[in-house]
Protein backbone atom coordinates (compact mmCIF):
# COMPACT_ATOMS: atom_id res chain seq x y z
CA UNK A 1 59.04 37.10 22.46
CA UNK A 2 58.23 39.14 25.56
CA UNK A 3 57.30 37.07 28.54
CA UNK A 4 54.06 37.61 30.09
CA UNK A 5 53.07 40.10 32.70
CA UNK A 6 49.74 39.30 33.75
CA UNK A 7 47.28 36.46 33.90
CA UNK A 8 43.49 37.35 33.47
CA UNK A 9 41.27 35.07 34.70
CA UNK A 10 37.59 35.08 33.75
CA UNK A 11 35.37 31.87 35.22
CA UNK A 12 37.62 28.85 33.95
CA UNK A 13 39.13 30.82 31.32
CA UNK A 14 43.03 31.47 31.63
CA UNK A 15 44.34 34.66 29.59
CA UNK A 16 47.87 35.87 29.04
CA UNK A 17 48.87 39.38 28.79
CA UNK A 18 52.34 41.10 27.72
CA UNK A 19 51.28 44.85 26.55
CA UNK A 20 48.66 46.88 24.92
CA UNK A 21 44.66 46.68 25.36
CA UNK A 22 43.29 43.11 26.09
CA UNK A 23 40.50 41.35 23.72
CA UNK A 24 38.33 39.00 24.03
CA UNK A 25 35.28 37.09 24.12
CA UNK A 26 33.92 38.29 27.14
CA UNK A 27 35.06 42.27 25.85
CA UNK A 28 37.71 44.58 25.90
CA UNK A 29 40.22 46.39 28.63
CA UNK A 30 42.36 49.47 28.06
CA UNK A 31 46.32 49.14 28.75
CA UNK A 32 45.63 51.30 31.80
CA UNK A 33 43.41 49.52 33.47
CA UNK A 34 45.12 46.17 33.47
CA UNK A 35 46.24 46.05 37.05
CA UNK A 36 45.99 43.73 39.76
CA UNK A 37 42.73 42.69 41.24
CA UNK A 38 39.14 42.91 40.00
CA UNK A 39 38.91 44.75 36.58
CA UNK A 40 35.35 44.72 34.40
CA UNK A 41 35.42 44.86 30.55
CA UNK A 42 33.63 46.99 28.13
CA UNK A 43 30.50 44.53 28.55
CA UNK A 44 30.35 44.64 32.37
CA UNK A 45 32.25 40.73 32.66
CA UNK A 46 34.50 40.71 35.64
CA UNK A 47 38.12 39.81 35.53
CA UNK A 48 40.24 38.58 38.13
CA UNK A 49 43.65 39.77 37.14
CA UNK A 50 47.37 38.39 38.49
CA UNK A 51 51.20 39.21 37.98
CA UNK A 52 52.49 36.49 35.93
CA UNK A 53 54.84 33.77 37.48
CA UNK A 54 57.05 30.77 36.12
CA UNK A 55 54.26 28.65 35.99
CA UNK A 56 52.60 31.20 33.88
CA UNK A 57 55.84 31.87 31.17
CA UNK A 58 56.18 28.16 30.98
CA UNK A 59 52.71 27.62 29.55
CA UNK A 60 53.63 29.64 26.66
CA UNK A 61 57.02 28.03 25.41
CA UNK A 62 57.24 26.84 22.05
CA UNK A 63 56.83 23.04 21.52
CA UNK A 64 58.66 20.70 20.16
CA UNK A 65 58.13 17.26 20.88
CA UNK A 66 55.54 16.00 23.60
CA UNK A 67 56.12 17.78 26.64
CA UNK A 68 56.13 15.81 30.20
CA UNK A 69 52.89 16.72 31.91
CA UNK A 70 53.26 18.89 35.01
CA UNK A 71 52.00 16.00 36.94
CA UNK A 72 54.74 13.88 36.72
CA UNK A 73 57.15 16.74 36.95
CA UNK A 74 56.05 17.16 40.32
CA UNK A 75 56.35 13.67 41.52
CA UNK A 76 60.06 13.68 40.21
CA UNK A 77 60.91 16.95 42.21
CA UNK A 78 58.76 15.12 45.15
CA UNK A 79 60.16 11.84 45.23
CA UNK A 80 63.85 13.11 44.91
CA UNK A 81 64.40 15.45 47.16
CA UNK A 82 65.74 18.48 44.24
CA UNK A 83 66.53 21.09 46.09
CA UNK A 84 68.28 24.60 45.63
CA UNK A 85 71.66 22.96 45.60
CA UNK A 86 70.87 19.99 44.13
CA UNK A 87 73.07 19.29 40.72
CA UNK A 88 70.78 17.30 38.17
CA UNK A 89 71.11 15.74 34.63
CA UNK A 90 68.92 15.13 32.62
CA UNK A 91 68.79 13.27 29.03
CA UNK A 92 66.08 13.91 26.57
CA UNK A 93 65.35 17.55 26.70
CA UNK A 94 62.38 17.36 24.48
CA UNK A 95 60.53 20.99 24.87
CA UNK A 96 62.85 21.77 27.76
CA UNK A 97 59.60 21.87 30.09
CA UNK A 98 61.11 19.72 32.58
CA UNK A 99 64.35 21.71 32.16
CA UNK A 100 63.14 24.91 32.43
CA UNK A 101 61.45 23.45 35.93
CA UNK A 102 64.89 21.81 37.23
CA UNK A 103 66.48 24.76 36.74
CA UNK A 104 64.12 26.67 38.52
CA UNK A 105 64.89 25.17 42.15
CA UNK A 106 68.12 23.38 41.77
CA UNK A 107 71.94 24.41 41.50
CA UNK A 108 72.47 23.05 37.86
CA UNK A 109 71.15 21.29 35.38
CA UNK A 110 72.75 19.16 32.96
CA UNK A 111 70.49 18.64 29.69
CA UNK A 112 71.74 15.91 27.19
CA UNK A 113 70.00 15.82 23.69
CA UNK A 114 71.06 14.07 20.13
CA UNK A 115 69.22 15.84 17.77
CA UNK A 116 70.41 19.28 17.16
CA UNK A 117 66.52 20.66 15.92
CA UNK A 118 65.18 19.62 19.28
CA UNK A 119 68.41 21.39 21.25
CA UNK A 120 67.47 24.36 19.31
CA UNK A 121 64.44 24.48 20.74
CA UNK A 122 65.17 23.79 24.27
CA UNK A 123 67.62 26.37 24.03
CA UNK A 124 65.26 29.03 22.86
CA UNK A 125 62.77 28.42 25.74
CA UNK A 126 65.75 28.12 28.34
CA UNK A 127 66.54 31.93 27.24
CA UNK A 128 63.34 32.88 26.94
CA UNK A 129 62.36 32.34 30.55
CA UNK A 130 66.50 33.54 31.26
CA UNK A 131 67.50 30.76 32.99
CA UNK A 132 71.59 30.70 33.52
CA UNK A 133 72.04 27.52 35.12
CA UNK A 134 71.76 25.15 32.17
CA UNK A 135 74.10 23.70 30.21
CA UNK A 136 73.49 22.10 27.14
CA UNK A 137 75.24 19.44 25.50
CA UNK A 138 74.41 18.00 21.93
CA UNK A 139 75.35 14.16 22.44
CA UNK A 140 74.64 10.92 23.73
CA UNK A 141 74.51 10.94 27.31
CA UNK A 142 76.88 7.95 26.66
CA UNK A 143 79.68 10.34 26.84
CA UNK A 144 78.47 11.27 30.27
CA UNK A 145 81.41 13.23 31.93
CA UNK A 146 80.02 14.51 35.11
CA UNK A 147 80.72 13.05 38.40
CA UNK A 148 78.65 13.26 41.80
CA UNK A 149 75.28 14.17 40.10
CA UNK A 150 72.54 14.36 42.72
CA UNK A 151 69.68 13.28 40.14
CA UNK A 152 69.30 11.83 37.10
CA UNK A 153 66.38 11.65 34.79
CA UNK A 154 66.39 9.64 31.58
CA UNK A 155 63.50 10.69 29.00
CA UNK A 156 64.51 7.74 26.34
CA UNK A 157 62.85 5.12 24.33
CA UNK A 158 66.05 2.66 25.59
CA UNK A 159 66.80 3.76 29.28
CA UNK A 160 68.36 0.07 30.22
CA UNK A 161 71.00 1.12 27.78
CA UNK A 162 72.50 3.80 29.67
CA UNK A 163 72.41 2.18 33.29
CA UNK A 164 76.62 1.57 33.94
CA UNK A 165 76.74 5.37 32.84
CA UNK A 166 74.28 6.80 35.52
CA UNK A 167 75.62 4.59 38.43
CA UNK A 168 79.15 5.93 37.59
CA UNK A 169 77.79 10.03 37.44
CA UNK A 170 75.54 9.41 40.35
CA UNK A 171 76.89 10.47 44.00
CA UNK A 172 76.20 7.80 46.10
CA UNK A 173 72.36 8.03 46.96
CA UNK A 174 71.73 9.70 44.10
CA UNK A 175 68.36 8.87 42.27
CA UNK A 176 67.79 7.75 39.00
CA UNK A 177 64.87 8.92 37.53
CA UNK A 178 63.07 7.04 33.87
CA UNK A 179 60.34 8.41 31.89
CA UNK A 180 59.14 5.80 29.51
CA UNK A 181 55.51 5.85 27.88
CA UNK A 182 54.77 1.59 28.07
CA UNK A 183 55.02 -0.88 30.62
CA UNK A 184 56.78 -3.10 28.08
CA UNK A 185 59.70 -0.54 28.58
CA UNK A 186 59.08 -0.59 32.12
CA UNK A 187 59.38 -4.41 32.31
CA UNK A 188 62.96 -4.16 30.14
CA UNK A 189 64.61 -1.48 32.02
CA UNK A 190 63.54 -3.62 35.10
CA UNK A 191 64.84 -7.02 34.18
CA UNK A 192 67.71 -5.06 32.45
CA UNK A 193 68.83 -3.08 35.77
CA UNK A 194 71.38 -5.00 38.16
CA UNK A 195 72.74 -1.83 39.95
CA UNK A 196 70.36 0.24 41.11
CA UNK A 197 67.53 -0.82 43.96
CA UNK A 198 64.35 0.26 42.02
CA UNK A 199 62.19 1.53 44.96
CA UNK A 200 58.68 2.68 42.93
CA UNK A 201 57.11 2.17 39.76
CA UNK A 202 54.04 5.08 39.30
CA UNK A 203 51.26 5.82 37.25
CA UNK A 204 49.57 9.18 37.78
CA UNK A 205 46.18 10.29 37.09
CA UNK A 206 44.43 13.94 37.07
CA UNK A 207 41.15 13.98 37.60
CA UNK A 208 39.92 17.90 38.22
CA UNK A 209 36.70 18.41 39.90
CA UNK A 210 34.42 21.12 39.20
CA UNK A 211 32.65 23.46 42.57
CA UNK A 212 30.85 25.96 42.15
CA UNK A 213 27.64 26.82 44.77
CA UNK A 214 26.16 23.25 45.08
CA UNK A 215 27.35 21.94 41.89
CA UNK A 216 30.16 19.64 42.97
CA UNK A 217 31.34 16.86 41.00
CA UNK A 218 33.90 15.38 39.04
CA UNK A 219 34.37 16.65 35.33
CA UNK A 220 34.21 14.85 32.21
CA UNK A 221 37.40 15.29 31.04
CA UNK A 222 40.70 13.63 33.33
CA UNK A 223 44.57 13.55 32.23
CA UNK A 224 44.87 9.68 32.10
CA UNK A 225 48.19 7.89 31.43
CA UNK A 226 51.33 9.91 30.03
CA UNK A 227 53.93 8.08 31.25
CA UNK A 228 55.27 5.45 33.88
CA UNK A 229 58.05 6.74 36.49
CA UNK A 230 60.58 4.57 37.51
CA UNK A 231 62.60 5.34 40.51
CA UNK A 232 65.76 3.97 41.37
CA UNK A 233 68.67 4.55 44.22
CA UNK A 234 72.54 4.32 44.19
């Protein structure tokens, strides 16, 4: 698959481009006039047109199982400090969303996954957006081998399981990083944990608002829960 070149943006609309004449609802534009700036279709609609970015290419990776919302992928990059030499693990590569976005600020990324259908997918979107700092491994992050890992992010039904191995990669103020989807996982891994000082539990909302002229208010539809974020120190 091609990765995209340009983003075309009509109203709230979102449209991705890679080659040849662009179709739509709102009309067509010839191949030669999709360039950046303000570009009308056959019909007279104007389109605001972009080069494509990471953020874009990302949007279009195949999925596999369900992706971590780009909400909570900020607040781990936020809250940890990952940085361009940071070295991270991760285990539970899922789509390889939150790879794919590790990889693209940090030194190296470690991704640990069990089941070889969902590394083959990973994989294939890792390549895809030709990222050459990951390394893959198709195993239990049991068998952790790494030493002096700046970050670590467990995406696991059974996190508390895996603690002695993470405080042993870790460097020392390293974070620890867990994904989990209930607060009765929350509430194990908590009472579970005696090594690590557990300095925020979070919950984030999304809740766009739509402006345009006077019309300013919130709109109907908000990203509610996805996940809880535990964070944790060495």
């Amino acid at each position: 698959m091609d990765p995209i070149k340009k983003v075309l943006m009509y109203k709230e609309k979102k449209y991705y481009w890679r080659k040849g004449d662009f179709h739509s609802n709102e009309g067509y534009i010839k191949e030669e006039n999709i360039k950046n700036g303000i570009t009308q279709t056959n019909t007279g609609k104007e389109f605001f047109i972009s080069d494509a970015d990471f953020s874009d290419n990302i949007e279009k990776i195949k999925r596999g199982p369900q992706a971590i919302m780009r909400k909570d992928i900020g607040s781990i990059i936020a809250n940890t400090g990952i940085g361009k030499d940071s070295v991270v693990l991760e285990a539970g590569a899922g789509s390889g969303k939150l790879t794919a976005s590790l990889a693209n600020i940090c030194k190296k990324v470690y991704s640990y996954e069990k089941k070889g259908d969902v590394l083959k997918i990973a994989k294939g979107n890792i390549e895809f957006l030709g990222f050459k700092n990951v390394s893959f491994k198709n195993e239990d992050v049991k068998n952790i081998n790494e030493t002096s890992i700046d970050v670590i992010i467990l995406d696991l039904s059974n996190p508390w399981d895996y603690i002695k191995e993470c405080h042993n990669a870790l460097k020392s103020g390293g974070h620890l990083v867990i994904y989990v989807p209930t607060i009765t996982q929350v509430n194990e891994f908590v009472q579970e944990n005696k090594l690590f000082h557990v300095t925020e539990v979070l919950e984030l909302l999304k809740r766009p608002w739509f402006v345009e002229g006077k019309k300013v208010r919130p709109n109907s539809r908000m990203i509610g829960h996805t996940a809880f974020l535990i964070f944790c120190r060495k």
